[in-house]
N, C-alpha and C. Protein backbone atom coordinates (compact mmCIF):
# COMPACT_ATOMS: atom_id res chain seq x y z
N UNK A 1 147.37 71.70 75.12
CA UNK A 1 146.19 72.50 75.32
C UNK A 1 146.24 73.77 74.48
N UNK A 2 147.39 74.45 74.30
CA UNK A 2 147.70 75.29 73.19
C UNK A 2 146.89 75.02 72.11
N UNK A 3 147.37 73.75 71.52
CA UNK A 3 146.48 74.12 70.14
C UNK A 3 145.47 73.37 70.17
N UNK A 4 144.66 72.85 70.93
CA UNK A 4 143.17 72.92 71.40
C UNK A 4 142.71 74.53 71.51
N UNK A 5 143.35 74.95 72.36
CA UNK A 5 142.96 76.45 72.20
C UNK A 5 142.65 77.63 70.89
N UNK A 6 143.74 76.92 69.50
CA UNK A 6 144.04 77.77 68.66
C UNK A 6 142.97 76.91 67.91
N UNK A 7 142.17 75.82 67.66
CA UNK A 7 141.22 75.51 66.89
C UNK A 7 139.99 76.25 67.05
N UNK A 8 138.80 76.47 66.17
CA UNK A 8 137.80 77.13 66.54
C UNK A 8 136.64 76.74 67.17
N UNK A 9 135.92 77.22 67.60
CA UNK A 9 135.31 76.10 68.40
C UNK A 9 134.10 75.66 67.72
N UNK A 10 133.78 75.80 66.62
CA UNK A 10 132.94 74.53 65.78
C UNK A 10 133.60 73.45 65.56
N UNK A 11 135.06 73.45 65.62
CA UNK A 11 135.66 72.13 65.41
C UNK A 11 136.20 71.13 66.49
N UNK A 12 136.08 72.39 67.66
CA UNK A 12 136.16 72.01 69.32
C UNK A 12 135.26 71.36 69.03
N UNK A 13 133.76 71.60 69.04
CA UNK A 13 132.43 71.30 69.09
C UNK A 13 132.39 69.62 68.67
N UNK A 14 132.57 69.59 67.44
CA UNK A 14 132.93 68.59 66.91
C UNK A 14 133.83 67.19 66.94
N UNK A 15 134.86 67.63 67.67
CA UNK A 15 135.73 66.53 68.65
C UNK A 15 135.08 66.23 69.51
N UNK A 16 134.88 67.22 70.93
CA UNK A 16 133.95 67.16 72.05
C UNK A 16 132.81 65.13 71.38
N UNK A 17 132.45 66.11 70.19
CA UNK A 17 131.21 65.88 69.62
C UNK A 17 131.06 63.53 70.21
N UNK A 18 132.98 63.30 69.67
CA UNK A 18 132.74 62.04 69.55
C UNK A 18 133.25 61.24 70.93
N UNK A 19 133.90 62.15 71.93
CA UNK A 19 133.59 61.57 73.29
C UNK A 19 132.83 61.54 73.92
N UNK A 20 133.37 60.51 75.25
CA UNK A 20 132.07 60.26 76.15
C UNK A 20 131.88 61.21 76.63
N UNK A 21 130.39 61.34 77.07
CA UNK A 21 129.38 62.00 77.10
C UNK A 21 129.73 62.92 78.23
N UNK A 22 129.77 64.42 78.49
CA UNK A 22 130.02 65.11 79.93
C UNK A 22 131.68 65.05 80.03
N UNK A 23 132.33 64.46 78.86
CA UNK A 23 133.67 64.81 79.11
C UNK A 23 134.17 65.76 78.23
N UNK A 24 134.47 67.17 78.42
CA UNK A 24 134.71 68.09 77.36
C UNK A 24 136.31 68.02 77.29
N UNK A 25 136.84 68.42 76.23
CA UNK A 25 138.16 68.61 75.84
C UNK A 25 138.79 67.34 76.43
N UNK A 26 138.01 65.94 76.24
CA UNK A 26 138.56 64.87 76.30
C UNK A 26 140.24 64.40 75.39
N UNK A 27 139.55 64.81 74.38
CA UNK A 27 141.36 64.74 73.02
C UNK A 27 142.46 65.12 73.39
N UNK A 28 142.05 66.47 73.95
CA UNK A 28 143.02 67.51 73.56
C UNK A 28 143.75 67.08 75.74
N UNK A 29 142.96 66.61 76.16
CA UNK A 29 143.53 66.23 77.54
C UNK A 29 144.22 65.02 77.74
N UNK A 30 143.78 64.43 76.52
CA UNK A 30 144.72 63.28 76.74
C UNK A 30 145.62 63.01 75.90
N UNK A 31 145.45 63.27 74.75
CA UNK A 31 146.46 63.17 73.49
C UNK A 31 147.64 64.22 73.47
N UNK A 32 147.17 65.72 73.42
CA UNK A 32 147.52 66.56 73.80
C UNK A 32 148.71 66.76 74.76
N UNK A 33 148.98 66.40 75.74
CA UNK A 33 150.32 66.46 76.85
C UNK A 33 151.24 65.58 76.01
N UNK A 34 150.48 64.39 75.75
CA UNK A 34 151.68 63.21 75.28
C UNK A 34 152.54 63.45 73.70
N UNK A 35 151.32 64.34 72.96
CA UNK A 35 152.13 64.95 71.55
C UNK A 35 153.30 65.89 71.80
N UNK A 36 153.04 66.54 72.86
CA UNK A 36 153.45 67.79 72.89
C UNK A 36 154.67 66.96 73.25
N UNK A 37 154.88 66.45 74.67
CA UNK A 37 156.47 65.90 75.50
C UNK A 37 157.13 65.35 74.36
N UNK A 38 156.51 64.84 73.51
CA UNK A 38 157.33 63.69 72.89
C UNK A 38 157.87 63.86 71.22
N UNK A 39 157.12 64.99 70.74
CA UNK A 39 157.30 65.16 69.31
C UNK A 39 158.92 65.98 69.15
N UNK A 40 159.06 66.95 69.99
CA UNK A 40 160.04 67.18 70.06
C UNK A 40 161.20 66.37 70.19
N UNK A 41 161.13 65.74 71.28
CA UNK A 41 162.23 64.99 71.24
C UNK A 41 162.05 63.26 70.21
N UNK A 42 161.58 62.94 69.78
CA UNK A 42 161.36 62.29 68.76
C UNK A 42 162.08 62.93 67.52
N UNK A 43 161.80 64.55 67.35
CA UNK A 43 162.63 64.44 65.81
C UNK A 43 163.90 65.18 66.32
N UNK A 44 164.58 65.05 67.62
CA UNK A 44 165.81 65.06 67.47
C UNK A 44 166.40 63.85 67.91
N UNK A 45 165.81 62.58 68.12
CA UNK A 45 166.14 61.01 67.92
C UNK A 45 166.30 60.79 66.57
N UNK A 46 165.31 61.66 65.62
CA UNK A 46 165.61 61.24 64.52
C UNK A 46 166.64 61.88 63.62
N UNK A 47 166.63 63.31 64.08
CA UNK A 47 168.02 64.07 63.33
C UNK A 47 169.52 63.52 64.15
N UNK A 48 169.71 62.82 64.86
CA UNK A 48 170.57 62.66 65.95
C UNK A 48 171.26 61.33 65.33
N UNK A 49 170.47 60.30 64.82
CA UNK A 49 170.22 58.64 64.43
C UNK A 49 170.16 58.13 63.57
N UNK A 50 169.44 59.43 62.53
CA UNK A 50 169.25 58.80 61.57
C UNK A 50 168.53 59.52 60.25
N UNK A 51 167.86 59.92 59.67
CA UNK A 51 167.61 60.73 58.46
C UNK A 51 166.08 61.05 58.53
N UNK A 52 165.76 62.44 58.97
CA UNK A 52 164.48 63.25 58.42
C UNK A 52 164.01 63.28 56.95
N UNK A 53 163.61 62.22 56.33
CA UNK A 53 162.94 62.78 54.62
C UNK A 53 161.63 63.40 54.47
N UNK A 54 162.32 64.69 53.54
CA UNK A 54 161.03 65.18 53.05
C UNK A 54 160.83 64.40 51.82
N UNK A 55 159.59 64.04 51.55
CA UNK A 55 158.74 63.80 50.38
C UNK A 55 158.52 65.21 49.41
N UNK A 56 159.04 64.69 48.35
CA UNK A 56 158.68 65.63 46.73
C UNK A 56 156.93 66.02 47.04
N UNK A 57 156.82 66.93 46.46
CA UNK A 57 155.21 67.52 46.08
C UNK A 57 154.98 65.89 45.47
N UNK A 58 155.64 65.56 44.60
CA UNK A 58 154.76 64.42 43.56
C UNK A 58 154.76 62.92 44.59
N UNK A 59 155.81 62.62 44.95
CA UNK A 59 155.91 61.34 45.86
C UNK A 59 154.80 61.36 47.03
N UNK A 60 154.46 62.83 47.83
CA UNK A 60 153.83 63.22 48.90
C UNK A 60 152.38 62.68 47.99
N UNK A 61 152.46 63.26 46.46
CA UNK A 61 150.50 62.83 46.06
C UNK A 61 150.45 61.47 45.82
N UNK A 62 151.47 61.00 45.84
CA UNK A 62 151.30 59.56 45.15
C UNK A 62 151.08 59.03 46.26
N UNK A 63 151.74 58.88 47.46
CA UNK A 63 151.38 58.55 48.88
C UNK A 63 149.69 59.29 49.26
N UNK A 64 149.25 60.40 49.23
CA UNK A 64 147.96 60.66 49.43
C UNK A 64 146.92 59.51 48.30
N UNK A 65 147.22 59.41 47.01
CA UNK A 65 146.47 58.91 46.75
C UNK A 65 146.23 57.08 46.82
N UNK A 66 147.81 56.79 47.21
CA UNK A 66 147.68 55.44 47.73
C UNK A 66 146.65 55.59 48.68
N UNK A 67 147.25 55.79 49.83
CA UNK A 67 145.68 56.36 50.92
C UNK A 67 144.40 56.18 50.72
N UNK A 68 144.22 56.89 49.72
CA UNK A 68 142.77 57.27 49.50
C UNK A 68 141.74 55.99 49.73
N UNK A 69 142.20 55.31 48.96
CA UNK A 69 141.06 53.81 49.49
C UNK A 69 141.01 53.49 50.97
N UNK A 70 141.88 53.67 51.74
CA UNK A 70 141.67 53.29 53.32
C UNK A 70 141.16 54.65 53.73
N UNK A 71 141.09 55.62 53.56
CA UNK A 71 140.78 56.91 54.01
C UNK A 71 139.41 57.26 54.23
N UNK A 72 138.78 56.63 52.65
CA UNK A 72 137.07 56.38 52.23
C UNK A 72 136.78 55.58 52.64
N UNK A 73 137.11 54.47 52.86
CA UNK A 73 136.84 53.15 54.53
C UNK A 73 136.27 53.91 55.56
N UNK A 74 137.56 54.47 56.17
CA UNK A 74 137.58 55.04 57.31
C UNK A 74 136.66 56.10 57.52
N UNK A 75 136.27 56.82 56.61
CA UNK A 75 135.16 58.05 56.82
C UNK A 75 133.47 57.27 56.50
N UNK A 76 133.80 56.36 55.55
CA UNK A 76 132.20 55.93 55.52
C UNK A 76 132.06 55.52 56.56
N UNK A 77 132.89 54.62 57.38
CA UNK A 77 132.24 54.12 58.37
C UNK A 77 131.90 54.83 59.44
N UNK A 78 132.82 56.15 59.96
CA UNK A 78 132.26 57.38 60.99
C UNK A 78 131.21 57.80 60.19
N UNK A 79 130.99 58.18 58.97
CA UNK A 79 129.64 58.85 58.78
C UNK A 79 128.15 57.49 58.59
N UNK A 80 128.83 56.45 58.46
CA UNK A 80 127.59 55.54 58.82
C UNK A 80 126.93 55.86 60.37
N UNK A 81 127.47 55.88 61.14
CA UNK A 81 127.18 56.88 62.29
C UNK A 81 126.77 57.66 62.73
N UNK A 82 126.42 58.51 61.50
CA UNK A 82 125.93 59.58 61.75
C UNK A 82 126.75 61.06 62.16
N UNK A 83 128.05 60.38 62.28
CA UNK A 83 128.97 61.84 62.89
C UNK A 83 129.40 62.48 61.02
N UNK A 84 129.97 63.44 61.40
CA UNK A 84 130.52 64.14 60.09
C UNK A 84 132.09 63.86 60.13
N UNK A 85 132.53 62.89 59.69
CA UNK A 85 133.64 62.77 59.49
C UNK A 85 133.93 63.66 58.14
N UNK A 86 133.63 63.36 57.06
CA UNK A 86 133.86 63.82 55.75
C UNK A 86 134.19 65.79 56.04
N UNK A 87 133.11 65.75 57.07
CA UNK A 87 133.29 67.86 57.10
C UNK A 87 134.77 67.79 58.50
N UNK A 88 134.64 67.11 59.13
CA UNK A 88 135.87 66.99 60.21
C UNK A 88 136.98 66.85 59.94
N UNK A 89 136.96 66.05 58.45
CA UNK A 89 138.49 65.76 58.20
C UNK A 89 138.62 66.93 57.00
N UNK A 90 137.68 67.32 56.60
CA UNK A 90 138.20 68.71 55.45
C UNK A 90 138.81 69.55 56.20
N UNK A 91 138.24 70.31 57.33
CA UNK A 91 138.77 71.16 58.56
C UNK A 91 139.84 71.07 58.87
N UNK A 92 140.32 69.42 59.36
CA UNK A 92 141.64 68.96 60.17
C UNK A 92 142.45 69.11 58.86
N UNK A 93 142.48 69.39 57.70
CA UNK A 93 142.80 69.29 56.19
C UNK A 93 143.27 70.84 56.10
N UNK A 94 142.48 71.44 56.49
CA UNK A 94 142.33 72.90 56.16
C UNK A 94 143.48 73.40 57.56
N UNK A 95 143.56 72.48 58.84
CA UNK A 95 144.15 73.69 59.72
C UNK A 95 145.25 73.25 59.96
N UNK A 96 145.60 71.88 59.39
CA UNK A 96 147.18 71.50 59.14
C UNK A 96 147.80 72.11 58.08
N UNK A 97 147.48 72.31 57.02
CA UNK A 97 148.07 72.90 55.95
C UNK A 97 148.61 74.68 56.17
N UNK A 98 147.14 75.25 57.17
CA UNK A 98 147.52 76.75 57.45
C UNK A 98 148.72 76.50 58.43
N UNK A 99 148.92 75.68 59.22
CA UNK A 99 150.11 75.96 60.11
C UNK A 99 151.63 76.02 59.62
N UNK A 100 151.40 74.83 58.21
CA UNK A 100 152.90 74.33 57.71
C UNK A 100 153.06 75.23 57.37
């Protein structure tokens, strides 16, 4: 719920936007508890077991741009819909990068 809290709320607005109807802070209530318990201890299963890799700047673009064809799938079809995926995922783009 923390960082439901730390998003702004045009982008609250906007999540809200693609649940059911009268359920506010649906995401962040359900996704939210289970990221939180588990990410932690997930990457010390993985420092514990077995090897954390970082990706190079260049390997990291080559992997983004593999992506890219399933990515433009995935957004035409939310904005066939009518929702704004394309402005939702610039945002979610924009407020992962400010945190790293």
């Amino acid at each position: 719920m923390n960082s439901w809290n730390r998003l702004p709320a045009d982008i609250q607005s906007i999540i809200d936007g693609l649940g059911p109807a009268g359920k506010e802070h649906w995401y962040a209530s359900v996704s939210g508890p289970d990221a939180d318990s588990h990410l932690v201890d997930a990457l010390d299963y993985i420092r514990q077991n077995g090897e954390l890799i970082t990706l190079s700047p260049e390997e990291t673009e080559r992997w983004k741009q593999a992506m890219r064809p399933s990515l433009e799938l995935a957004l035409d079809a939310v904005e066939a819909k009518s929702l704004p995926g394309r402005k939702f995922f610039s945002r979610l783009q924009e407020l992962v990068w400010k945190e790293i």
